[in-house]
N, C-alpha and C. Protein backbone atom coordinates (compact mmCIF):
# COMPACT_ATOMS: atom_id res chain seq x y z
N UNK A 1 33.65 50.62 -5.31
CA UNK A 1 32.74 51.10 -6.33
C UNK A 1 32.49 52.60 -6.18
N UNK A 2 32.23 53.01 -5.26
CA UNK A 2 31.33 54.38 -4.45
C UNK A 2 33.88 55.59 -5.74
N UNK A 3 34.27 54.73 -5.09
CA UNK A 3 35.49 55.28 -5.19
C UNK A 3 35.76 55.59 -6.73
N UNK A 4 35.79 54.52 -7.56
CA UNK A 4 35.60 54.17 -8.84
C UNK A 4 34.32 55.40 -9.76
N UNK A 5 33.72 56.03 -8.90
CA UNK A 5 32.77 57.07 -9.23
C UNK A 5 33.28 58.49 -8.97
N UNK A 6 33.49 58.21 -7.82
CA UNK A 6 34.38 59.96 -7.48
C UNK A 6 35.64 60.09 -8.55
N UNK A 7 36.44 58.79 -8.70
CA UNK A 7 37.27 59.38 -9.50
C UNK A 7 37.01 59.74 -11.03
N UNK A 8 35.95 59.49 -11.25
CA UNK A 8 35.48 59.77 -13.15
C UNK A 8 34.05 61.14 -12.13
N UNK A 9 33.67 61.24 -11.22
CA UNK A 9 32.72 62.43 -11.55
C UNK A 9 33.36 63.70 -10.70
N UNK A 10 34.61 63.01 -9.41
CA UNK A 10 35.29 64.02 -8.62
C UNK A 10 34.35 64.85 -7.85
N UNK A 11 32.75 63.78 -7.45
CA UNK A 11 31.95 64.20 -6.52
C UNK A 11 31.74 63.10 -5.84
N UNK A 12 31.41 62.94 -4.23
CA UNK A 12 30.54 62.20 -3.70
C UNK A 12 29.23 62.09 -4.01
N UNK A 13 28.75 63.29 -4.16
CA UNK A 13 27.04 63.18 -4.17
C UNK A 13 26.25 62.03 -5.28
N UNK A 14 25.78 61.17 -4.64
CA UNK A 14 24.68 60.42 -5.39
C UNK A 14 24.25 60.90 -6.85
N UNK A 15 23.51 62.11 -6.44
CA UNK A 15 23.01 62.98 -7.64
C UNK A 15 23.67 62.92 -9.05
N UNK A 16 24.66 63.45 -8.93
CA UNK A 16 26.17 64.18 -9.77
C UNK A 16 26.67 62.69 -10.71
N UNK A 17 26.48 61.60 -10.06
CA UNK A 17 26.48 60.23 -10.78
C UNK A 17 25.72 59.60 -11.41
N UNK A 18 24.88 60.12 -11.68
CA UNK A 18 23.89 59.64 -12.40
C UNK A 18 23.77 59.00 -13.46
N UNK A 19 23.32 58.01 -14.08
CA UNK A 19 23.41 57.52 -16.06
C UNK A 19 24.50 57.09 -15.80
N UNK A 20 25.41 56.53 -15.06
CA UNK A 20 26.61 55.95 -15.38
C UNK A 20 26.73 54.84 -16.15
N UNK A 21 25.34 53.65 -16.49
CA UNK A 21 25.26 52.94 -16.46
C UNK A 21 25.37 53.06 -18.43
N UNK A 22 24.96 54.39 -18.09
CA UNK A 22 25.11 54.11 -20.03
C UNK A 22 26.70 54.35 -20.66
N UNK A 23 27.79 54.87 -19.93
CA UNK A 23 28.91 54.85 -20.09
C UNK A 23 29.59 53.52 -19.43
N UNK A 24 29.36 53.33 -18.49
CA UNK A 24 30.21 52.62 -17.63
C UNK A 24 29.26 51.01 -18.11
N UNK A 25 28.92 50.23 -18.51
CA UNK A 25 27.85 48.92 -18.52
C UNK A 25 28.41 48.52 -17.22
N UNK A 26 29.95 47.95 -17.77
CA UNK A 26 30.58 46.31 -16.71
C UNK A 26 30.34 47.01 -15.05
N UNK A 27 30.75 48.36 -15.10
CA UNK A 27 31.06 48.74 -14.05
C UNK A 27 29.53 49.05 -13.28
N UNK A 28 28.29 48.93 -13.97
CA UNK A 28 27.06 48.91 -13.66
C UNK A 28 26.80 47.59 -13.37
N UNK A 29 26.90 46.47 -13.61
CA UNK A 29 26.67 45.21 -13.10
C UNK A 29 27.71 45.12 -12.26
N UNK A 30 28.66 45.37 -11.79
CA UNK A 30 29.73 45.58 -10.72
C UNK A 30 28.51 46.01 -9.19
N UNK A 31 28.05 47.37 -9.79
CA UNK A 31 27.11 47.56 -8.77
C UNK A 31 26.07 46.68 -8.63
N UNK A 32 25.58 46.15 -9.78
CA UNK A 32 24.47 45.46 -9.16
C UNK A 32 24.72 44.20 -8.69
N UNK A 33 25.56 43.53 -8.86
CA UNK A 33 26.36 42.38 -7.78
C UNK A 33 26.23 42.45 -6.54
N UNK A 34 27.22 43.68 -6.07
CA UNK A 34 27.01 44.21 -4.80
C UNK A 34 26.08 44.59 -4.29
N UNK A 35 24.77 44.96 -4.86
CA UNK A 35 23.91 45.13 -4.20
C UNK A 35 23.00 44.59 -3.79
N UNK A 36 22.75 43.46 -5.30
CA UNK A 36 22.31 42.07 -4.37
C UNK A 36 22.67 41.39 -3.42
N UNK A 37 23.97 41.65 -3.82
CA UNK A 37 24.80 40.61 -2.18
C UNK A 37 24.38 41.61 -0.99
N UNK A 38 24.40 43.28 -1.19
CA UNK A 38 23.79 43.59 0.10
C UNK A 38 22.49 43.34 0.85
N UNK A 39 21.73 42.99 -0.34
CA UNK A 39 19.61 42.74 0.13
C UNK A 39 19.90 41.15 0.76
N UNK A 40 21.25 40.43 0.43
CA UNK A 40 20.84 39.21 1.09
C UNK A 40 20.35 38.44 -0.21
N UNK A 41 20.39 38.70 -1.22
CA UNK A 41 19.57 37.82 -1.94
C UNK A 41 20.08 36.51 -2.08
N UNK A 42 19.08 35.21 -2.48
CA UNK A 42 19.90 34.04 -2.20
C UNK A 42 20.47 33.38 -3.32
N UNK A 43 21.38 32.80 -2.96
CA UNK A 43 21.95 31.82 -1.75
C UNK A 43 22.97 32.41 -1.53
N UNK A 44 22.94 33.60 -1.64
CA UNK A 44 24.48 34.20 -0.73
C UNK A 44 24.76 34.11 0.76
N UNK A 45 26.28 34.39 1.19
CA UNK A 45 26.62 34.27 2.46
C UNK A 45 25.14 35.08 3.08
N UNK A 46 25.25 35.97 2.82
CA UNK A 46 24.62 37.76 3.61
C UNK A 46 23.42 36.70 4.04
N UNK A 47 22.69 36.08 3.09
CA UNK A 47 21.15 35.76 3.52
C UNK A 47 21.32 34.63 4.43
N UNK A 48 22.21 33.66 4.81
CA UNK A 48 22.50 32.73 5.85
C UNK A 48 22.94 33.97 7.53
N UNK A 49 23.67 35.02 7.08
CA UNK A 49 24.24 35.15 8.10
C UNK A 49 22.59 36.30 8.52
N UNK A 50 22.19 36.69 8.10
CA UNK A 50 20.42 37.62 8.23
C UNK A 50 19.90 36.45 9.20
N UNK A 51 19.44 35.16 8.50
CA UNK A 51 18.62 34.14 8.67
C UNK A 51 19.53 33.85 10.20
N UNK A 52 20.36 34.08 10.31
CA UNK A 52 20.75 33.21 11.91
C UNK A 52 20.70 34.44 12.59
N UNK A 53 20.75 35.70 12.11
CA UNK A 53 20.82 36.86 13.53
C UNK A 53 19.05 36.94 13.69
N UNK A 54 18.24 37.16 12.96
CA UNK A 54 17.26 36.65 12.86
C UNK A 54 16.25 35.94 14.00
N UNK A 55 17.21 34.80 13.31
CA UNK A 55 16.24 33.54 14.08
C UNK A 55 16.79 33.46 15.66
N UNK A 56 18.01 33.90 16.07
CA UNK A 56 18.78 34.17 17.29
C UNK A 56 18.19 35.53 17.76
N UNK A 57 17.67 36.29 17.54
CA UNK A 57 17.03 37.38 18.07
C UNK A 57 15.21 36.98 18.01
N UNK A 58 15.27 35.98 17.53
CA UNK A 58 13.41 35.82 17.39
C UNK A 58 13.59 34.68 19.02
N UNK A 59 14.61 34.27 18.91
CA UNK A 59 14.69 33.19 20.37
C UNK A 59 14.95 33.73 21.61
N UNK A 60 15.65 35.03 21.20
CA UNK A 60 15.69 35.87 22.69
C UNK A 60 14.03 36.31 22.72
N UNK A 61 13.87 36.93 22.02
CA UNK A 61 12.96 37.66 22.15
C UNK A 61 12.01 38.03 21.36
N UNK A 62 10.37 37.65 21.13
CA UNK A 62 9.80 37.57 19.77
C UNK A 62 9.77 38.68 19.56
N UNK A 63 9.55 40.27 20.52
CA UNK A 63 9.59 41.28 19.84
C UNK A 63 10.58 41.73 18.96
N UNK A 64 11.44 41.32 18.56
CA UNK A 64 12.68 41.95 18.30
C UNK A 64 12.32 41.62 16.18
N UNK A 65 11.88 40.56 16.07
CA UNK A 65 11.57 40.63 14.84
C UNK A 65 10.83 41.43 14.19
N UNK A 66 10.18 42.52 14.70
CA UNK A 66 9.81 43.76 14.15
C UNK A 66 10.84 44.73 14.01
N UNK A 67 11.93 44.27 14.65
CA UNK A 67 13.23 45.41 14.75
C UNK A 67 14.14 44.51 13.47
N UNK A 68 14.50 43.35 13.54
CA UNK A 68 15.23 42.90 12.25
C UNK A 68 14.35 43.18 11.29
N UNK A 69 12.83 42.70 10.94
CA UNK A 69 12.29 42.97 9.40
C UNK A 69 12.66 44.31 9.19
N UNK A 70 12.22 45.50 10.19
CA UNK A 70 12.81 46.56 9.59
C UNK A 70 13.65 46.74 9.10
N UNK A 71 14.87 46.62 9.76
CA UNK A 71 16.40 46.98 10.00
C UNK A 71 16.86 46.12 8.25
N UNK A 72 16.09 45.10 7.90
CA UNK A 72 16.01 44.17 6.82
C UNK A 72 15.76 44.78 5.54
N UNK A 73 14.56 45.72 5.89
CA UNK A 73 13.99 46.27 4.58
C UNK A 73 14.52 47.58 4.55
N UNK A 74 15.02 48.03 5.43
CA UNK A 74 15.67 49.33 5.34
C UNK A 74 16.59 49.21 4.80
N UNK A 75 17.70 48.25 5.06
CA UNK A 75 18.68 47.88 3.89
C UNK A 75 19.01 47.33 2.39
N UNK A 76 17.42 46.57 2.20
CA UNK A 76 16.98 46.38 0.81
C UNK A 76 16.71 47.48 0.27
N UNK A 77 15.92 48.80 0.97
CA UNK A 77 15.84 49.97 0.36
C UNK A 77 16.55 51.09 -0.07
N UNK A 78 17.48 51.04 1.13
CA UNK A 78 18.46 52.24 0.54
C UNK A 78 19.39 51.29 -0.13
N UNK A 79 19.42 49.94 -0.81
CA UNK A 79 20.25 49.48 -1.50
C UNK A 79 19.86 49.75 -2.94
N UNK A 80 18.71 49.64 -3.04
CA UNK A 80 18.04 49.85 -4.13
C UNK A 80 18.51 51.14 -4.36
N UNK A 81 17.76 51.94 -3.77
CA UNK A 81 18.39 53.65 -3.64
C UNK A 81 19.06 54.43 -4.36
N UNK A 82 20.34 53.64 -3.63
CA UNK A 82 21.56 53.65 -4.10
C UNK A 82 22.04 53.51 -5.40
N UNK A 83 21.45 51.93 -5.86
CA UNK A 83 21.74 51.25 -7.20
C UNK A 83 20.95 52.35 -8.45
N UNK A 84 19.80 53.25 -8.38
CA UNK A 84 18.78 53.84 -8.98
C UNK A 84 19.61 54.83 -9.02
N UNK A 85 20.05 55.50 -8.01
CA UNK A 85 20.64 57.13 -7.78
C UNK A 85 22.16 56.94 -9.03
N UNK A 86 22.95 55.96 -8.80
CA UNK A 86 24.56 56.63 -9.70
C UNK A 86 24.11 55.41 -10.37
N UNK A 87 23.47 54.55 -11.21
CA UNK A 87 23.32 53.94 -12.56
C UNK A 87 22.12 54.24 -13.47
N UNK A 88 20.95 54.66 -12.80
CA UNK A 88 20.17 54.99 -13.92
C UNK A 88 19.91 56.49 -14.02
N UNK A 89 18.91 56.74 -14.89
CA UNK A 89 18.82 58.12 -15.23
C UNK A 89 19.82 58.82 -16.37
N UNK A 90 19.58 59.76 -16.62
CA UNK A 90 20.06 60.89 -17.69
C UNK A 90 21.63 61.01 -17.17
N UNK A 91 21.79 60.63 -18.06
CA UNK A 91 24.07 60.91 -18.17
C UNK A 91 23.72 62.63 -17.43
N UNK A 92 24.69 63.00 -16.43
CA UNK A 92 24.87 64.22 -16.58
C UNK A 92 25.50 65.32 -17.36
N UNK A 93 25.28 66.47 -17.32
CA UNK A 93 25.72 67.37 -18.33
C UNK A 93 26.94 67.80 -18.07
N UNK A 94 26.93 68.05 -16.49
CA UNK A 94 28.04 68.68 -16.53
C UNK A 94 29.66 67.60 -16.46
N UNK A 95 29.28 66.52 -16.86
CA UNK A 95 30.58 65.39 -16.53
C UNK A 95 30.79 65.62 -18.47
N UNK A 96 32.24 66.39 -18.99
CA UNK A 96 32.34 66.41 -20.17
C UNK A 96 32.94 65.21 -20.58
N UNK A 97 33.98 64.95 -19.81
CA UNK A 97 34.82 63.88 -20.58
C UNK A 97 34.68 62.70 -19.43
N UNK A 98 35.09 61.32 -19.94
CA UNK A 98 35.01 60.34 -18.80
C UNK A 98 36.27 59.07 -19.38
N UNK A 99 36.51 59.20 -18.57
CA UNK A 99 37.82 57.77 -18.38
C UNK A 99 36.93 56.96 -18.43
N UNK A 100 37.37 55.49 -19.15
CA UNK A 100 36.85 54.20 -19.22
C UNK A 100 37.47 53.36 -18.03
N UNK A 101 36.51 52.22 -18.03
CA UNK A 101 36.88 51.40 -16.56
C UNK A 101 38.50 50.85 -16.88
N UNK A 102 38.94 50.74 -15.67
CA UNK A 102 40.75 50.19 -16.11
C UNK A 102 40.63 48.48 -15.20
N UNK A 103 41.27 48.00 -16.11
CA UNK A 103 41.14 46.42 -15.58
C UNK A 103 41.57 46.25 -14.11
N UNK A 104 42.47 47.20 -13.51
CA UNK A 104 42.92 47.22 -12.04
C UNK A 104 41.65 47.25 -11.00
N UNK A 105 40.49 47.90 -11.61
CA UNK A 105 39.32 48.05 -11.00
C UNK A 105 38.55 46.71 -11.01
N UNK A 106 38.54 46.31 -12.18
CA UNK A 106 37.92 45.16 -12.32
C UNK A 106 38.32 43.37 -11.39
N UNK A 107 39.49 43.80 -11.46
CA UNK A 107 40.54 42.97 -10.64
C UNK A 107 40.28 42.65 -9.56
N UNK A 108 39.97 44.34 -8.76
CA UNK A 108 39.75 44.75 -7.23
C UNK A 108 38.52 44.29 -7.07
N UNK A 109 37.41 44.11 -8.15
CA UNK A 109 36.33 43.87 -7.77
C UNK A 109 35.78 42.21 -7.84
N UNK A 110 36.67 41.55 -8.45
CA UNK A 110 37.18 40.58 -8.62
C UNK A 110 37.24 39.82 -7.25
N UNK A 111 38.39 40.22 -6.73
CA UNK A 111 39.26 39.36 -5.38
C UNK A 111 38.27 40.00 -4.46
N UNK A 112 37.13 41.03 -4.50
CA UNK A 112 36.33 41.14 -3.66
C UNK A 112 35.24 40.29 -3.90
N UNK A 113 34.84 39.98 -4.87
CA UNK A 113 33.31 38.90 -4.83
C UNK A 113 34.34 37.31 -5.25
N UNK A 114 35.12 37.01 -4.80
CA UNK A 114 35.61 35.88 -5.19
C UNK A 114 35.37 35.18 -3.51
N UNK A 115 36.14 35.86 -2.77
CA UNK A 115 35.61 35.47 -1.44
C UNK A 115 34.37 35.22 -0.94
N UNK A 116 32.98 36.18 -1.37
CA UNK A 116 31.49 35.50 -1.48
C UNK A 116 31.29 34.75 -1.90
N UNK A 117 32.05 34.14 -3.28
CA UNK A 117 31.44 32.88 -4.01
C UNK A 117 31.74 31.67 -3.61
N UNK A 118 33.07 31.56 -3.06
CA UNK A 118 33.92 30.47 -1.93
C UNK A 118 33.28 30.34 -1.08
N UNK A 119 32.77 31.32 -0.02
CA UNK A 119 32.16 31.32 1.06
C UNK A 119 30.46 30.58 0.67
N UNK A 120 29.91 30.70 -0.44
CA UNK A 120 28.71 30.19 -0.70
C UNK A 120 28.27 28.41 -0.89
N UNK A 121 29.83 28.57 -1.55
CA UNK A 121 29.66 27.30 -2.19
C UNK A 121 30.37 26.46 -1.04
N UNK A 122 30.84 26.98 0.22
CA UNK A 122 31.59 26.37 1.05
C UNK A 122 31.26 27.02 2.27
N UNK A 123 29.92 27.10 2.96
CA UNK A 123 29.95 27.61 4.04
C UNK A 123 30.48 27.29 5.26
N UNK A 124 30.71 25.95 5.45
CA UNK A 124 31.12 25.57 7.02
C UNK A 124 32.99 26.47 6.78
N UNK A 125 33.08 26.67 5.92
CA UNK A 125 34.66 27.36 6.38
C UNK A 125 34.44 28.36 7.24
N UNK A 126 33.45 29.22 7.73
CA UNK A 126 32.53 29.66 8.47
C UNK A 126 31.82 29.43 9.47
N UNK A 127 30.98 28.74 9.26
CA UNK A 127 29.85 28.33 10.25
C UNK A 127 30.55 26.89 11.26
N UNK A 128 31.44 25.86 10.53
CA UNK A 128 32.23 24.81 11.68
C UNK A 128 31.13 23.54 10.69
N UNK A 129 31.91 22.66 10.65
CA UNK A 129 31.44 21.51 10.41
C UNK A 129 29.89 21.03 11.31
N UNK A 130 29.23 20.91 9.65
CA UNK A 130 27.73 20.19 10.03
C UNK A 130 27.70 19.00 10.80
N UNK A 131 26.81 18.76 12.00
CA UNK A 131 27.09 17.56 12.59
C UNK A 131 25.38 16.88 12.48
C-alpha cells in the first residue's frame, strides 16, 4: 500500500499523500482493511495472536501488562495515524495528474488478505488441533 502511494505521489512523506481517498476510493478501503487487521480488530488472526502474547506475558509476570496495553494502544494509534495522514484531508495541490489504481495492485492486495481470511476462518492450521 505505503508503495502503491509513492508511485502516484513519488514521495514517502505521510503529508504529501493526503485526500487520496477522494481519488483513489477502492484503494482507500484497501487501507482501511489493513489497518484494522493491524489494531487487531475482531475476529481476526492479529487479535488471537495479541490475546495469547498477552495472556503469556500476564502469566510470567503481572507487571508486564502495562507494557502490552501500551505497546497495544500505541499500535492502534499510529494505525489510526497513519490511516488519517494519506486518506483523508484536502487532495494535494501540488500532485497534478494521477494514475488510477491498476488491477495488478488489487490482485497483490488480494493474495495478501486472502491468507488472513483462511487463517480466521481456520485457525488451528496455526495454533495445532483443539483438544
Amino acid at each position: 500500500l505505503a508503495n502503491t502511494n509513492y508511485e502516484r505521489t513519488h514521495s514517502r512523506t505521510l503529508l504529501l499523500a493526503r485526500g487520496l481517498q477522494l481519488m483513489l476510493p477502492l484503494m482507500a478501503t484497501w487501507w482501511l482493511l489493513a489497518n484494522l487487521m493491524n489494531m487487531a480488530l475482531p475476529p481476526t488472526i492479529n487479535l488471537t495472536g495479541e490475546l495469547l502474547i498477552i495472556t503469556s506475558m500476564y502469566n510470567w509476570s503481572p507487571l508486564t501488562i502495562m507494557l502490552t496495553g501500551a505497546g497495544t494502544l500505541l499500535t492502534a494509534a499510529y494505525s489510526l495515524h497513519m490511516f488519517l495522514m494519506t486518506q483523508r484531508g484536502k487532495f494535494p495541490r501540488h500532485i497534478i495528474k494521477m494514475n488510477p489504481t491498476y488491477t495488478r495492485e488489487h490482485l497483490l492486495m488480494t493474495l495478501h488478505i486472502l491468507p488472513l481470511l483462511m487463517l480466521l476462518t481456520k485457525p488451528e492450521l496455526v495454533m495445532g488441533p483443539l483438544s
